[in-house]
PDB file of N, CA and C in Angstrom:
ATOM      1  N   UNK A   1      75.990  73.596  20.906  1.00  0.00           N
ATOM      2  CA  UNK A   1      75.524  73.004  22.140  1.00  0.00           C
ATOM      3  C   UNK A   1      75.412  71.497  21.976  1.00  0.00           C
ATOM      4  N   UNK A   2      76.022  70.523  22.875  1.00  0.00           N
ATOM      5  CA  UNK A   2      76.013  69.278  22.762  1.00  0.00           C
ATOM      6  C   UNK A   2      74.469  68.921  23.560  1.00  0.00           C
ATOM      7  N   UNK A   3      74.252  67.722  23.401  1.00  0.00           N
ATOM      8  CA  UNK A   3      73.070  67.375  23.987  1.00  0.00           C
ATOM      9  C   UNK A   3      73.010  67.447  25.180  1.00  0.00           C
ATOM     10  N   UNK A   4      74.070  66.970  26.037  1.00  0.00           N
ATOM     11  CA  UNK A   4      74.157  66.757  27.402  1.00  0.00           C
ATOM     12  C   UNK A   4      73.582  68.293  27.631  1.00  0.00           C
ATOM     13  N   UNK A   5      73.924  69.374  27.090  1.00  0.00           N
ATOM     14  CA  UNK A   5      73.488  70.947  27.482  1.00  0.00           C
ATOM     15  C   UNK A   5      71.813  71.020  27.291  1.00  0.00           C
ATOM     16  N   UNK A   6      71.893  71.015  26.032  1.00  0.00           N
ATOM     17  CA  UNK A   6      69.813  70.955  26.059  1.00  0.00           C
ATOM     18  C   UNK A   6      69.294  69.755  27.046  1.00  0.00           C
ATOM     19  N   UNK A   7      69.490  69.132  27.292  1.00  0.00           N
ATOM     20  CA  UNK A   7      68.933  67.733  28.344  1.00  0.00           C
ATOM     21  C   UNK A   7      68.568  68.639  29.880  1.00  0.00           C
ATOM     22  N   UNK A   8      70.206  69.427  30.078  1.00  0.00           N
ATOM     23  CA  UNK A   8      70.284  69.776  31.336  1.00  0.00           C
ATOM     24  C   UNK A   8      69.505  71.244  31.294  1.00  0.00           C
ATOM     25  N   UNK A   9      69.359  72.018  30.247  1.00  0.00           N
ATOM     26  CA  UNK A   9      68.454  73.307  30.241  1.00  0.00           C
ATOM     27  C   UNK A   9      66.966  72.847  30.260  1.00  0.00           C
ATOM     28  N   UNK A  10      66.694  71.919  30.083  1.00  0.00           N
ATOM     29  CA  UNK A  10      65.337  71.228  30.137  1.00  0.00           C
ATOM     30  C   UNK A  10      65.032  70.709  31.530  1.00  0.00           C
ATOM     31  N   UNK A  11      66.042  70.196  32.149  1.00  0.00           N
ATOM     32  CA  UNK A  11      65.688  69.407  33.282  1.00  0.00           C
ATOM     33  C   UNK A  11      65.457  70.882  34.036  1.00  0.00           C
ATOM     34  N   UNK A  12      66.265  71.512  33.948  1.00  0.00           N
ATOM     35  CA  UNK A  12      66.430  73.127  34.637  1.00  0.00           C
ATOM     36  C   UNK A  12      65.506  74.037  34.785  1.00  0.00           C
ATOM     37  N   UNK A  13      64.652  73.667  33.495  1.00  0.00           N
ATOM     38  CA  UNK A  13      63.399  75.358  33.056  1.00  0.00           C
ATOM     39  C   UNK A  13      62.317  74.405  33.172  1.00  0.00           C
ATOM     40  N   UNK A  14      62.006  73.579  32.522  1.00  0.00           N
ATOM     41  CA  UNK A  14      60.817  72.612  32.898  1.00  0.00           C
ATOM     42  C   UNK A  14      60.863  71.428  33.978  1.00  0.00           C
ATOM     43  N   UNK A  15      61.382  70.352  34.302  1.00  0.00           N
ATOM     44  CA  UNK A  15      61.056  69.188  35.064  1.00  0.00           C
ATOM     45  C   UNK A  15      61.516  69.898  36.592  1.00  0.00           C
ATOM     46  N   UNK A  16      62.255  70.620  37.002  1.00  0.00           N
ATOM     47  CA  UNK A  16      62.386  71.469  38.090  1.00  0.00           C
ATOM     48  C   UNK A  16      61.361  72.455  39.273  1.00  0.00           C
ATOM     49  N   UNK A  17      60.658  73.284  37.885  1.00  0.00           N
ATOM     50  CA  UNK A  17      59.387  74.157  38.813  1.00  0.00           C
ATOM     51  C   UNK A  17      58.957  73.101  38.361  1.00  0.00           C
ATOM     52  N   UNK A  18      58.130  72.075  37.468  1.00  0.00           N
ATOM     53  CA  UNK A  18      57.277  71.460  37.734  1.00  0.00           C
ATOM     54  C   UNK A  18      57.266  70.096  39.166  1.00  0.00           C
ATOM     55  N   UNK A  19      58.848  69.627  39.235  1.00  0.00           N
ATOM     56  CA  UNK A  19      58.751  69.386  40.592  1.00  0.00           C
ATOM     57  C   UNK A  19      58.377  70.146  42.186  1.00  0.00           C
ATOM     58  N   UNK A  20      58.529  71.119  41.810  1.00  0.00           N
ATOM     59  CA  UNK A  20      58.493  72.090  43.213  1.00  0.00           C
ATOM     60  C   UNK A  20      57.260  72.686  42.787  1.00  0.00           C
ATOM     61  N   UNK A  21      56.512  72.568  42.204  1.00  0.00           N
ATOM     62  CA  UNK A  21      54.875  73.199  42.542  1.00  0.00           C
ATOM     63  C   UNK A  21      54.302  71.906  42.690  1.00  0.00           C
ATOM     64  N   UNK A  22      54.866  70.338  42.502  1.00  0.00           N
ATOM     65  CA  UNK A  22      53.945  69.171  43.512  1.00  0.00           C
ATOM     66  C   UNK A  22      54.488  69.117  44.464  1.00  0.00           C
ATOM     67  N   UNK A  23      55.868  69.438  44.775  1.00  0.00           N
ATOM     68  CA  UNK A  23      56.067  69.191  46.119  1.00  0.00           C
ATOM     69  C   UNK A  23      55.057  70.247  47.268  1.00  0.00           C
ATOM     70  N   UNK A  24      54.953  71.141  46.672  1.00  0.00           N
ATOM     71  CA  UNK A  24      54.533  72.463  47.155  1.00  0.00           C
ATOM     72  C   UNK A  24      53.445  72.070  47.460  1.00  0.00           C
ATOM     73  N   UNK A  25      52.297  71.279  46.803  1.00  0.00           N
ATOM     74  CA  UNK A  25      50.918  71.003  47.222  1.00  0.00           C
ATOM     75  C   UNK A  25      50.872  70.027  48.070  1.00  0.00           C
ATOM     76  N   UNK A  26      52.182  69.150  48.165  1.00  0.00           N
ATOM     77  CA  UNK A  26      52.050  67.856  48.776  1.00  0.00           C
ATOM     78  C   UNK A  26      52.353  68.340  50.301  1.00  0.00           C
ATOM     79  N   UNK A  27      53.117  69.580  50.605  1.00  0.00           N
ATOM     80  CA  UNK A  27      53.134  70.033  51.100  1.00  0.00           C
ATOM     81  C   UNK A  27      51.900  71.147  52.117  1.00  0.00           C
ATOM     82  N   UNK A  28      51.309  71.720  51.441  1.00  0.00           N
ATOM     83  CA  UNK A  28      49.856  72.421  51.702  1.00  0.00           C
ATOM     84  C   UNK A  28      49.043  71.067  51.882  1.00  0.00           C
ATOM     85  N   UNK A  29      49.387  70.044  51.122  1.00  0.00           N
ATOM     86  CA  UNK A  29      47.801  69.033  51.995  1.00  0.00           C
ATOM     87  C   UNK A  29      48.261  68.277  53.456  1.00  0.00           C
ATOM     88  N   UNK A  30      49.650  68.333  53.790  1.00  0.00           N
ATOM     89  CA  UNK A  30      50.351  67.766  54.831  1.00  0.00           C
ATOM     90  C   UNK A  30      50.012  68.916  55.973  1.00  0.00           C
ATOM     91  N   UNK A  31      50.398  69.993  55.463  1.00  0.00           N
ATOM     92  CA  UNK A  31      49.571  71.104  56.687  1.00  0.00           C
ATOM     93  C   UNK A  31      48.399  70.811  57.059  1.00  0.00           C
ATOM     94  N   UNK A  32      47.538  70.909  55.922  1.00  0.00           N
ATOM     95  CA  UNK A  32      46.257  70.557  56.239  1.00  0.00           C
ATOM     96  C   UNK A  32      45.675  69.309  57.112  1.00  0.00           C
ATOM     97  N   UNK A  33      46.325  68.098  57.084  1.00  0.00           N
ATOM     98  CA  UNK A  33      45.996  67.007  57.520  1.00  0.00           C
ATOM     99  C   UNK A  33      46.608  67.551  59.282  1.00  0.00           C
ATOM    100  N   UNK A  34      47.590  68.376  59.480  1.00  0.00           N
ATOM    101  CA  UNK A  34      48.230  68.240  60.323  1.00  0.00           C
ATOM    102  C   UNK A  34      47.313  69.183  61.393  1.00  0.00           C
ATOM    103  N   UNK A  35      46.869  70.262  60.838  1.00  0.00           N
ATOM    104  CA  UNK A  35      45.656  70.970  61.738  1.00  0.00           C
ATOM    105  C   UNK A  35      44.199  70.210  61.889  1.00  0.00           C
ATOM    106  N   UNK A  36      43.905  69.334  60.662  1.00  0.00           N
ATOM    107  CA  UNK A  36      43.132  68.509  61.333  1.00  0.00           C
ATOM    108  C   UNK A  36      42.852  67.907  62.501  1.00  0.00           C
ATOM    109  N   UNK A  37      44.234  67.108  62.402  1.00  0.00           N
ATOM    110  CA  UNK A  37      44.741  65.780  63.940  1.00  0.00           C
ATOM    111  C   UNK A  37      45.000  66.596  64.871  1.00  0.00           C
ATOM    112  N   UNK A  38      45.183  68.167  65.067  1.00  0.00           N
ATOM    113  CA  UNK A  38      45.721  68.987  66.193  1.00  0.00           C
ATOM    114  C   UNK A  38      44.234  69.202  66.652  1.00  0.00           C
ATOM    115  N   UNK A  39      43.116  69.551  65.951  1.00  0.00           N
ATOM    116  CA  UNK A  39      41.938  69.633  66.258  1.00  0.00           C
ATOM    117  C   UNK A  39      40.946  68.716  66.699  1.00  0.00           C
ATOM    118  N   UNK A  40      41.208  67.512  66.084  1.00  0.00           N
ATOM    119  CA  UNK A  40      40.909  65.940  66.655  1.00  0.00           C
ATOM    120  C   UNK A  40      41.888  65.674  68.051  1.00  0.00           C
ATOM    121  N   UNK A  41      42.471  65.751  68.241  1.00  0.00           N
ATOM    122  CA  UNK A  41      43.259  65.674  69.344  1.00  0.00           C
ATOM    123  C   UNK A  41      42.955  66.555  70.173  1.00  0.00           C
ATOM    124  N   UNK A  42      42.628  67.735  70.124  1.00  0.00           N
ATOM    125  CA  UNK A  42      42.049  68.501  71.083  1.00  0.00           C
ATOM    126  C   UNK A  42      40.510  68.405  71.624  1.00  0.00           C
ATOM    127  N   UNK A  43      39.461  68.058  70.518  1.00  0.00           N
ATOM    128  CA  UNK A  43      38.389  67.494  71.073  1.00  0.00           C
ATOM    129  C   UNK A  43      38.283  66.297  71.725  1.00  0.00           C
ATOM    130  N   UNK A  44      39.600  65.373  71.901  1.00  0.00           N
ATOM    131  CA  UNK A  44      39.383  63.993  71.884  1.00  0.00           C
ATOM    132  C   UNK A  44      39.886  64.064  73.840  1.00  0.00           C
ATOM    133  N   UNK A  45      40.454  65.221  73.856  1.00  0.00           N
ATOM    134  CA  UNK A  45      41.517  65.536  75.281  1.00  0.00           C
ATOM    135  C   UNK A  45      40.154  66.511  75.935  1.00  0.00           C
ATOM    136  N   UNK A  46      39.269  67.112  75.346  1.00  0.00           N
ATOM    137  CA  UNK A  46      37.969  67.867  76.231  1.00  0.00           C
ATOM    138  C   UNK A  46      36.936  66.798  75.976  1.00  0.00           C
ATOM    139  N   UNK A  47      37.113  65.848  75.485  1.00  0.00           N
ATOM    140  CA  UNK A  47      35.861  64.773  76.055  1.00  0.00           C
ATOM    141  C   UNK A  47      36.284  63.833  76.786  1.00  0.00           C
ATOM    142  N   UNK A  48      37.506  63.512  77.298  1.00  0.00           N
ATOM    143  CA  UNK A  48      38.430  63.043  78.410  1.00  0.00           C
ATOM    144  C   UNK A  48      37.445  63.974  79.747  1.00  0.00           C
ATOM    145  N   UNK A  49      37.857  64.948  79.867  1.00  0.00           N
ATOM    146  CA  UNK A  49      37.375  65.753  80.788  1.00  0.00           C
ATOM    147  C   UNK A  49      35.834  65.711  81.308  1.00  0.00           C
ATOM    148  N   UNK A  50      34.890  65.211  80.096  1.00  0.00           N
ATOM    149  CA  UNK A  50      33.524  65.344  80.255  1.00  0.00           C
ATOM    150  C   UNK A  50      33.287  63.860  81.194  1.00  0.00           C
ATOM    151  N   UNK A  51      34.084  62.989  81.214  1.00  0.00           N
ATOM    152  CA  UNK A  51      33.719  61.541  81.513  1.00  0.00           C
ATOM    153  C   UNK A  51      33.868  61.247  82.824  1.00  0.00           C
ATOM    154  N   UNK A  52      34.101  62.067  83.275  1.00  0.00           N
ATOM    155  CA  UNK A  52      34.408  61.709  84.875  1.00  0.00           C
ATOM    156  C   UNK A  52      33.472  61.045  85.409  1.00  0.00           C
ATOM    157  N   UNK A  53      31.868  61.654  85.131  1.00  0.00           N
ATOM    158  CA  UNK A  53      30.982  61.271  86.008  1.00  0.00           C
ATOM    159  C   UNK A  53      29.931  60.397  85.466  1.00  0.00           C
ATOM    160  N   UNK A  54      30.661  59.576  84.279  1.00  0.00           N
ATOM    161  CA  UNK A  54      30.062  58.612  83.699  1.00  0.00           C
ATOM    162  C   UNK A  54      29.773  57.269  84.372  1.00  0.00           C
ATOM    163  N   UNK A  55      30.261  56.928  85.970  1.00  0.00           N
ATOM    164  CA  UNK A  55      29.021  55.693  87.023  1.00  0.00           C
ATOM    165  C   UNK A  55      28.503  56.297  86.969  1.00  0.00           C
ATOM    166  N   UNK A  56      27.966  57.606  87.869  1.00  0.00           N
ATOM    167  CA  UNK A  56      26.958  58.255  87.917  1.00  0.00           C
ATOM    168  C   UNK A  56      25.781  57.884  87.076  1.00  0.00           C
ATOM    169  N   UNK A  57      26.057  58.552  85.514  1.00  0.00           N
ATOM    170  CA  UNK A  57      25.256  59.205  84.849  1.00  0.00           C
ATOM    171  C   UNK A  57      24.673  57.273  84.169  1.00  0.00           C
ATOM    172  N   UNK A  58      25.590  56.285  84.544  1.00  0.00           N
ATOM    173  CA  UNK A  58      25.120  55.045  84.013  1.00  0.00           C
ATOM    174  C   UNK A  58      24.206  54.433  85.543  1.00  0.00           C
ATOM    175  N   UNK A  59      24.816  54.755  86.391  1.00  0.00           N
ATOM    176  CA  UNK A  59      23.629  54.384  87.114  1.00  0.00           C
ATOM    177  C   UNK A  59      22.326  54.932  87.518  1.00  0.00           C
ATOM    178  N   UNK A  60      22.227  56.402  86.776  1.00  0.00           N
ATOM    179  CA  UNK A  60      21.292  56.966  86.450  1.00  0.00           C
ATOM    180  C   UNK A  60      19.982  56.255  85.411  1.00  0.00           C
ATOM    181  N   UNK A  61      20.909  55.327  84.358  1.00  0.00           N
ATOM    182  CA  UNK A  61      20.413  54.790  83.229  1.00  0.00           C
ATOM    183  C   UNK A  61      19.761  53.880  83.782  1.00  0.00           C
ATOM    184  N   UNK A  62      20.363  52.629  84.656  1.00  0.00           N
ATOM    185  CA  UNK A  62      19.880  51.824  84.987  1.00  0.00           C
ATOM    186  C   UNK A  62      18.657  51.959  85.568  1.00  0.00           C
ATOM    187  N   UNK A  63      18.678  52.648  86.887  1.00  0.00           N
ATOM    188  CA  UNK A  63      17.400  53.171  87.407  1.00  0.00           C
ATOM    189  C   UNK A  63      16.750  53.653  86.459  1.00  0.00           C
ATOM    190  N   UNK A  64      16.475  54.544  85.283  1.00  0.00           N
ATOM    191  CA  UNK A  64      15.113  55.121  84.423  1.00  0.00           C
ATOM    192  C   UNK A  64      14.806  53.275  83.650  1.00  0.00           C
ATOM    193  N   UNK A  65      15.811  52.751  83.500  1.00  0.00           N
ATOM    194  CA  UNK A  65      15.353  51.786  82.933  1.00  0.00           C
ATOM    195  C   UNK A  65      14.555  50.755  83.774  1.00  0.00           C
ATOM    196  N   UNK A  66      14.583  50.433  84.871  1.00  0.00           N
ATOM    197  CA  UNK A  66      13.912  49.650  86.218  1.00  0.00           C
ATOM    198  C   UNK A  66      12.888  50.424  85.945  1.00  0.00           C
ATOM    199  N   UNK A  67      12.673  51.614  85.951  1.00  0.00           N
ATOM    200  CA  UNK A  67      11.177  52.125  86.384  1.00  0.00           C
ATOM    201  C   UNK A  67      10.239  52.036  85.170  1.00  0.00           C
ATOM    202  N   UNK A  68      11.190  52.018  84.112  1.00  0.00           N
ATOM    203  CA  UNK A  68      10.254  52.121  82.602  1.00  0.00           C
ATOM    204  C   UNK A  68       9.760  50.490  82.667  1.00  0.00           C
ATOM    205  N   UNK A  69      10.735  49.968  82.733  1.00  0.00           N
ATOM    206  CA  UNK A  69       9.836  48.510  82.857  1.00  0.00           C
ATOM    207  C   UNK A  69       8.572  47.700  83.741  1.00  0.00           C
ATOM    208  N   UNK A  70       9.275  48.411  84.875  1.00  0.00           N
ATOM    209  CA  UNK A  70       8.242  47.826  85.662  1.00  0.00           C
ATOM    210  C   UNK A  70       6.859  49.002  85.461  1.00  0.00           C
ATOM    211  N   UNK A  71       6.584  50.149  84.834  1.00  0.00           N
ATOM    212  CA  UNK A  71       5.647  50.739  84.367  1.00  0.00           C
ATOM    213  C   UNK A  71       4.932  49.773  83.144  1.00  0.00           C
ATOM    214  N   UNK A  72       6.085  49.116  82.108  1.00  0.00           N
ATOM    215  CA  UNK A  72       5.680  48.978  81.280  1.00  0.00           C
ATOM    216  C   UNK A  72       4.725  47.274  81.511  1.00  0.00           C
ATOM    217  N   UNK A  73       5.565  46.988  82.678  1.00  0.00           N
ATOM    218  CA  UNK A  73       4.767  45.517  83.304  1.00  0.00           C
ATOM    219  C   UNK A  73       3.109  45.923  83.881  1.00  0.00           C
ATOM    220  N   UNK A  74       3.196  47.036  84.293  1.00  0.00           N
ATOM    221  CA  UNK A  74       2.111  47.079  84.893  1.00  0.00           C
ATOM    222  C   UNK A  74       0.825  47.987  83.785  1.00  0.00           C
ATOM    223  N   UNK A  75       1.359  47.925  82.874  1.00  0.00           N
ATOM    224  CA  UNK A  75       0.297  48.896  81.942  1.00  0.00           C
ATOM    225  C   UNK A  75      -0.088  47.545  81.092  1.00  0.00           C
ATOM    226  N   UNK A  76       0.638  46.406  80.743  1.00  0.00           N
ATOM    227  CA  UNK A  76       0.594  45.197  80.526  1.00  0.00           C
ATOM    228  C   UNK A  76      -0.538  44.534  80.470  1.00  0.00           C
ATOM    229  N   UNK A  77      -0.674  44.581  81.973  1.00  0.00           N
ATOM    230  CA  UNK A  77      -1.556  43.324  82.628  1.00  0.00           C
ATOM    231  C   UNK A  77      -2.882  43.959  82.441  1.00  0.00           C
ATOM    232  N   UNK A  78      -3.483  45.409  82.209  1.00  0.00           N
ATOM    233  CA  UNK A  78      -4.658  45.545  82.373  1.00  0.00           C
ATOM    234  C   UNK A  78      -4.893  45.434  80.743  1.00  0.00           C
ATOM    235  N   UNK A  79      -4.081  45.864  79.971  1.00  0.00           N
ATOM    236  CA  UNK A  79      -4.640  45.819  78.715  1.00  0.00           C
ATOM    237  C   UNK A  79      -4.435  44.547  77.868  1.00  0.00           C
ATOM    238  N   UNK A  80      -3.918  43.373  78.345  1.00  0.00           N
ATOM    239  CA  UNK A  80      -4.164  42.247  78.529  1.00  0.00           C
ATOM    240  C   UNK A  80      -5.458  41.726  78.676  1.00  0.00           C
ATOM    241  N   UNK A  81      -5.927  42.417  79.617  1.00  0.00           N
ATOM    242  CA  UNK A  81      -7.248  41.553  80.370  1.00  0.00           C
ATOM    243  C   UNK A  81      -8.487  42.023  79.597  1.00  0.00           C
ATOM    244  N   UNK A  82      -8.629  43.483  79.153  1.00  0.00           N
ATOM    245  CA  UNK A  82      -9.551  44.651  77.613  1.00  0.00           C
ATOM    246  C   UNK A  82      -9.199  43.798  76.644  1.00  0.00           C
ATOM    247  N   UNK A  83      -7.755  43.112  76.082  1.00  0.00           N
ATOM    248  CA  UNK A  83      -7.975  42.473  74.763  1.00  0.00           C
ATOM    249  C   UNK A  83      -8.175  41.062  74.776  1.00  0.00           C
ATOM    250  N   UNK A  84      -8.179  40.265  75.901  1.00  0.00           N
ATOM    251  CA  UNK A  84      -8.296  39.589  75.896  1.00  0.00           C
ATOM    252  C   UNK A  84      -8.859  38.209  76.680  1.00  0.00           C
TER     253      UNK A  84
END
């Protein structure tokens, strides 16, 4: 057997499956990433849907916030006047 033969029975029985069991994982983590982004992409397309009535729910905000303040103005002034 010349060398060129053992070189190529080597590349054949060892450097071969050991290429194709990393491709193989590189493969299984590419699936994996890929059902990820299908699942991110699908929550990202049903919270599209939830937003419709987001003036609403901000001019909802605004108003609790007007009333908290001007509560908080008027709880103010008396305990202002007890401390001081």
């Amino acid at each position: 057997m010349s060398l060129w033969m053992i070189g190529n029975l080597i590349l054949l029985i060892v450097i071969v499956p050991v290429l194709v069991a990393l491709l193989n994982r590189l493969l299984a983590a590419t699936e994996a990433i890929r059902g990820a982004t299908d699942d991110t992409l699908a929550g990202g397309v049903a919270l599209i849907g939830e937003l419709h009535n987001t003036p609403e729910l901000l001019e909802t905000t605004d108003e609790v916030i007007r009333e908290v303040a001007n509560g908080a103005v008027r709880y103010a002034g008396p305990v202002s006047k007890l401390l001081g």
